[in-house]
C-alpha atoms as a PDB file:
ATOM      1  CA  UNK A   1      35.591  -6.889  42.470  1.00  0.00           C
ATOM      2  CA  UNK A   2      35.422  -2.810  42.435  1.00  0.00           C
ATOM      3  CA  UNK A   3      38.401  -2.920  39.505  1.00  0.00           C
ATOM      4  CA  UNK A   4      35.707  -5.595  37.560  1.00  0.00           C
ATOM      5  CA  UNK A   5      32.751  -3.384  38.363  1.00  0.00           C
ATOM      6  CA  UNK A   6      34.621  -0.534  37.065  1.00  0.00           C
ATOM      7  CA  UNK A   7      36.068  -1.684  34.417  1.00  0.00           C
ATOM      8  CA  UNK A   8      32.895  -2.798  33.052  1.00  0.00           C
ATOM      9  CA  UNK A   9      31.263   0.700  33.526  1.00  0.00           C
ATOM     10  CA  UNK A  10      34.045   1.787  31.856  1.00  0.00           C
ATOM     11  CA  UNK A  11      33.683   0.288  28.722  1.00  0.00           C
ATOM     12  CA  UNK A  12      30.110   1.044  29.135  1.00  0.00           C
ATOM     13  CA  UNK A  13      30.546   4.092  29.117  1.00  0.00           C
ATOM     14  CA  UNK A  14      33.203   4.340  25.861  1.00  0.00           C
ATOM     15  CA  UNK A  15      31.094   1.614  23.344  1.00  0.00           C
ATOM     16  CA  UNK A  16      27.664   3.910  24.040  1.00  0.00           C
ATOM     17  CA  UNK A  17      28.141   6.262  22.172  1.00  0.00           C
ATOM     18  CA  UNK A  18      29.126   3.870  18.574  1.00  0.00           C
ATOM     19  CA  UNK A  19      25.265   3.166  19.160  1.00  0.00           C
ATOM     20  CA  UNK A  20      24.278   6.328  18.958  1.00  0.00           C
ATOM     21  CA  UNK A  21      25.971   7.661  16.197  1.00  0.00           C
ATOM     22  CA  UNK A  22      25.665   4.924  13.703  1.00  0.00           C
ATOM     23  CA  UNK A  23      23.724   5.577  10.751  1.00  0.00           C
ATOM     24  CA  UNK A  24      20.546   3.776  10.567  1.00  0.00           C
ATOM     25  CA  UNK A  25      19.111   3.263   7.129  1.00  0.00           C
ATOM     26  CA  UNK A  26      15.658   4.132   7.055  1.00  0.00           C
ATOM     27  CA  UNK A  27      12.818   2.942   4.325  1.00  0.00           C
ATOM     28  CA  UNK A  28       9.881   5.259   3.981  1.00  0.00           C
ATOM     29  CA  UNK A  29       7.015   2.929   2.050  1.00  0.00           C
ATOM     30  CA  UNK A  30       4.150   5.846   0.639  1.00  0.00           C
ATOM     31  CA  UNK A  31       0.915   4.303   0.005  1.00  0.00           C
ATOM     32  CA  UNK A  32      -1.298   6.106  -2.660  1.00  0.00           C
ATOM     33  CA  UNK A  33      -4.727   6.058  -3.590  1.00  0.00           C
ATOM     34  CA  UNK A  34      -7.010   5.898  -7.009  1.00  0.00           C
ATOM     35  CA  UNK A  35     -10.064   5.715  -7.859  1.00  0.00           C
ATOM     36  CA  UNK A  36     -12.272   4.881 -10.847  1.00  0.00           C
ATOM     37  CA  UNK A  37     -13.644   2.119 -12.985  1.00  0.00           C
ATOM     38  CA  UNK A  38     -12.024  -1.295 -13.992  1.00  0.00           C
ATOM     39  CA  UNK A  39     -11.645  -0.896 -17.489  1.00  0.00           C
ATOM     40  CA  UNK A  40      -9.770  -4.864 -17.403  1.00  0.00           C
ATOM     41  CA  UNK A  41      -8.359  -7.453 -15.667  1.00  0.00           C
ATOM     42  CA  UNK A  42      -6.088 -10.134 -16.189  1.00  0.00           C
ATOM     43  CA  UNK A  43      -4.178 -12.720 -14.327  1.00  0.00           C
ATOM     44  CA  UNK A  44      -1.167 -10.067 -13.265  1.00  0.00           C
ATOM     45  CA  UNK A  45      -2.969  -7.010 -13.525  1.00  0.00           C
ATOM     46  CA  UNK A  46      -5.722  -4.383 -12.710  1.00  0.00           C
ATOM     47  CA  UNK A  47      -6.429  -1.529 -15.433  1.00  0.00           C
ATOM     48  CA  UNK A  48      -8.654   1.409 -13.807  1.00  0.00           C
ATOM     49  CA  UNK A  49     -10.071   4.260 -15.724  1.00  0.00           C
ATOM     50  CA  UNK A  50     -10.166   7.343 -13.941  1.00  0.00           C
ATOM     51  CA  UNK A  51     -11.643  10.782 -14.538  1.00  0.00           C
ATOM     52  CA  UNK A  52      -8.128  12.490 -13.808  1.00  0.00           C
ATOM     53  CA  UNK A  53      -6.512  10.415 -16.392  1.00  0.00           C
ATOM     54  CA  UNK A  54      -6.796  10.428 -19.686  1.00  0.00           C
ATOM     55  CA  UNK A  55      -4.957   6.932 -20.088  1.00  0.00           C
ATOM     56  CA  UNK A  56      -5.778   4.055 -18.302  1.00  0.00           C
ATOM     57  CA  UNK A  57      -3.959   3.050 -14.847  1.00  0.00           C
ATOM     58  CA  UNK A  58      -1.755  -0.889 -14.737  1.00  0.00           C
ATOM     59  CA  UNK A  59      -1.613  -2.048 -11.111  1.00  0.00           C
ATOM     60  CA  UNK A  60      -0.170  -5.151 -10.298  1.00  0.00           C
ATOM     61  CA  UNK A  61      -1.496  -7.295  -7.992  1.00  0.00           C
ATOM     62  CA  UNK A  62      -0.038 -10.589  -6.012  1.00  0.00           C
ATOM     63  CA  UNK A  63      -1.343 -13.041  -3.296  1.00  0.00           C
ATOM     64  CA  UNK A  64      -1.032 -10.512  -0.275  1.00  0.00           C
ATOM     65  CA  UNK A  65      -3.228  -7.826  -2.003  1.00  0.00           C
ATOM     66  CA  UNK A  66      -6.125  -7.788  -0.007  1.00  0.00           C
ATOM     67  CA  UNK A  67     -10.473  -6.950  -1.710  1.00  0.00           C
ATOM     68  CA  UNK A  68     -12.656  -5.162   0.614  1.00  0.00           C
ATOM     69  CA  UNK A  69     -16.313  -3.362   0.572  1.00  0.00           C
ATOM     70  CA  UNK A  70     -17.021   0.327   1.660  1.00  0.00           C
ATOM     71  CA  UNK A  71     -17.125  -1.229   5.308  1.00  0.00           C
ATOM     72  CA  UNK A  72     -13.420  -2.388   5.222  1.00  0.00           C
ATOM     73  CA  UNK A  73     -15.386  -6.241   5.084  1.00  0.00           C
ATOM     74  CA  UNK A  74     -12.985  -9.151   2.747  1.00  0.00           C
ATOM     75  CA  UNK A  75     -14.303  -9.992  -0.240  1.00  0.00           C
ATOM     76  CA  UNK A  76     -13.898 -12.475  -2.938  1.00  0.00           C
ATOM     77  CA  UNK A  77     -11.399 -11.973  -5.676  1.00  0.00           C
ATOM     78  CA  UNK A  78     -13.979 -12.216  -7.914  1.00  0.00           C
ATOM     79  CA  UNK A  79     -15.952  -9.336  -7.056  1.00  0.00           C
ATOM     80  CA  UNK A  80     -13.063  -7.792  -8.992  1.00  0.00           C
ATOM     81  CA  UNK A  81     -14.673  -7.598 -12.572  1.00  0.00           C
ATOM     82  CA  UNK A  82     -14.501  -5.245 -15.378  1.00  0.00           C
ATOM     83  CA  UNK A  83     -17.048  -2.020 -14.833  1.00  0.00           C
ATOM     84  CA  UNK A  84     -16.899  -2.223 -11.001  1.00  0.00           C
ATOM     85  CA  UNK A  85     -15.910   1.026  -9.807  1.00  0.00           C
ATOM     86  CA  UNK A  86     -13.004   1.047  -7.254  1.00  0.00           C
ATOM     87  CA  UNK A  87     -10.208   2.659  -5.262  1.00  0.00           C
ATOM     88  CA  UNK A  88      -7.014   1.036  -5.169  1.00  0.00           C
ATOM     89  CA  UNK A  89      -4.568   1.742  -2.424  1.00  0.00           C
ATOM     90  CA  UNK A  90      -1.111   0.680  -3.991  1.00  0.00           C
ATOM     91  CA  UNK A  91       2.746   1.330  -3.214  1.00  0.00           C
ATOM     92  CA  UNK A  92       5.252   2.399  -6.209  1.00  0.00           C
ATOM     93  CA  UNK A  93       8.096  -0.064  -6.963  1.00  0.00           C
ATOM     94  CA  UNK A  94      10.155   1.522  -9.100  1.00  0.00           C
ATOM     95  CA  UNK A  95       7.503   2.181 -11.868  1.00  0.00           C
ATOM     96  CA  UNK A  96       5.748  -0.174 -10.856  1.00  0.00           C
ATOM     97  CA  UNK A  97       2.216   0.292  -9.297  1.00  0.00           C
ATOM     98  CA  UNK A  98       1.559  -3.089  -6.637  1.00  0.00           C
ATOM     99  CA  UNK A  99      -1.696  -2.858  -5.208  1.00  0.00           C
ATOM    100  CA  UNK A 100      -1.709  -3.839  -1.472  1.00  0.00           C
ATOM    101  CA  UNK A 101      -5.712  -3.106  -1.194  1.00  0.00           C
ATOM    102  CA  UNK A 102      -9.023  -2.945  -3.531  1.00  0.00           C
ATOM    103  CA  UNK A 103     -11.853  -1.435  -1.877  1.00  0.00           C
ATOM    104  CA  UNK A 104     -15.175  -2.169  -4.037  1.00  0.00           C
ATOM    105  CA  UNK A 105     -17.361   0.543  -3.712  1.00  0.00           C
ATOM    106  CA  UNK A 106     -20.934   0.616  -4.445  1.00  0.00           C
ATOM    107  CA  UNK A 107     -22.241   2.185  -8.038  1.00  0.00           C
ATOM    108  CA  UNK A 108     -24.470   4.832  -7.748  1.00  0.00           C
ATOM    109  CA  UNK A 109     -26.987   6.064 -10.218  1.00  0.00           C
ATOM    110  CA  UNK A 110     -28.213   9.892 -10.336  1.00  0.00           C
ATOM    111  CA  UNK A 111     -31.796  10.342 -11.202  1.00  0.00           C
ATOM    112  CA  UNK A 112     -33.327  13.912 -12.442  1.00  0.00           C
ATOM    113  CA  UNK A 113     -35.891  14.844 -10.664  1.00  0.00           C
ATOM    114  CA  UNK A 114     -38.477  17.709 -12.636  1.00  0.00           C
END
């Protein structure tokens, strides 16, 4: 029983270290921010005008992208119209902007005051 108990610490001891240096491949996933104004939408897409960009901004969208308000509350889909200012937080595939979340946020209007 001591040769078994051995024998098994043994090999233990020897396979270890395989775990520890074996490469593990690792996936970093940025998520990114924009804000502005839609500009357009369509079935497969969001266009957002922003004031940092001269040319409007194409984020896809797909049936796990999530709509919020200001409060982090869900929203309709259809809240999502064309003038509605916005921030979309999106991942890049490839060249490809996917939008994960679309946070509504409230317009504001500035009035002078004399």
């Amino acid at each position: 029983m001591k040769t078994v108990m051995s024998l098994v610490f043994v090999l233990a001891v020897l396979i270890m270290p395989c775990g520890v240096f074996a490469q593990q491949e690792t996936v970093t996933v940025t998520t990114t921010e924009t804000a502005g104004t839609i500009s357009e939408i369509s079935p497969d897409a969001i266009v957002v005008r922003t004031e940092t960009s001269s040319t409007p901004e194409k984020y896809s969208y797909t049936e796990s992208t999530t709509y919020v308000d200001e409060t982090g509350a869900i929203v309709s889909k259809e809240t999502v119209t064309s003038g509605v200012p916005v921030t979309i937080y999106y991942t890049l595939d490839g060249e490809n902007r996917i939008a994960n979340k679309v946070m509504i946020r409230k317009t504001t209007t500035t009035t002078k005051t004399k």
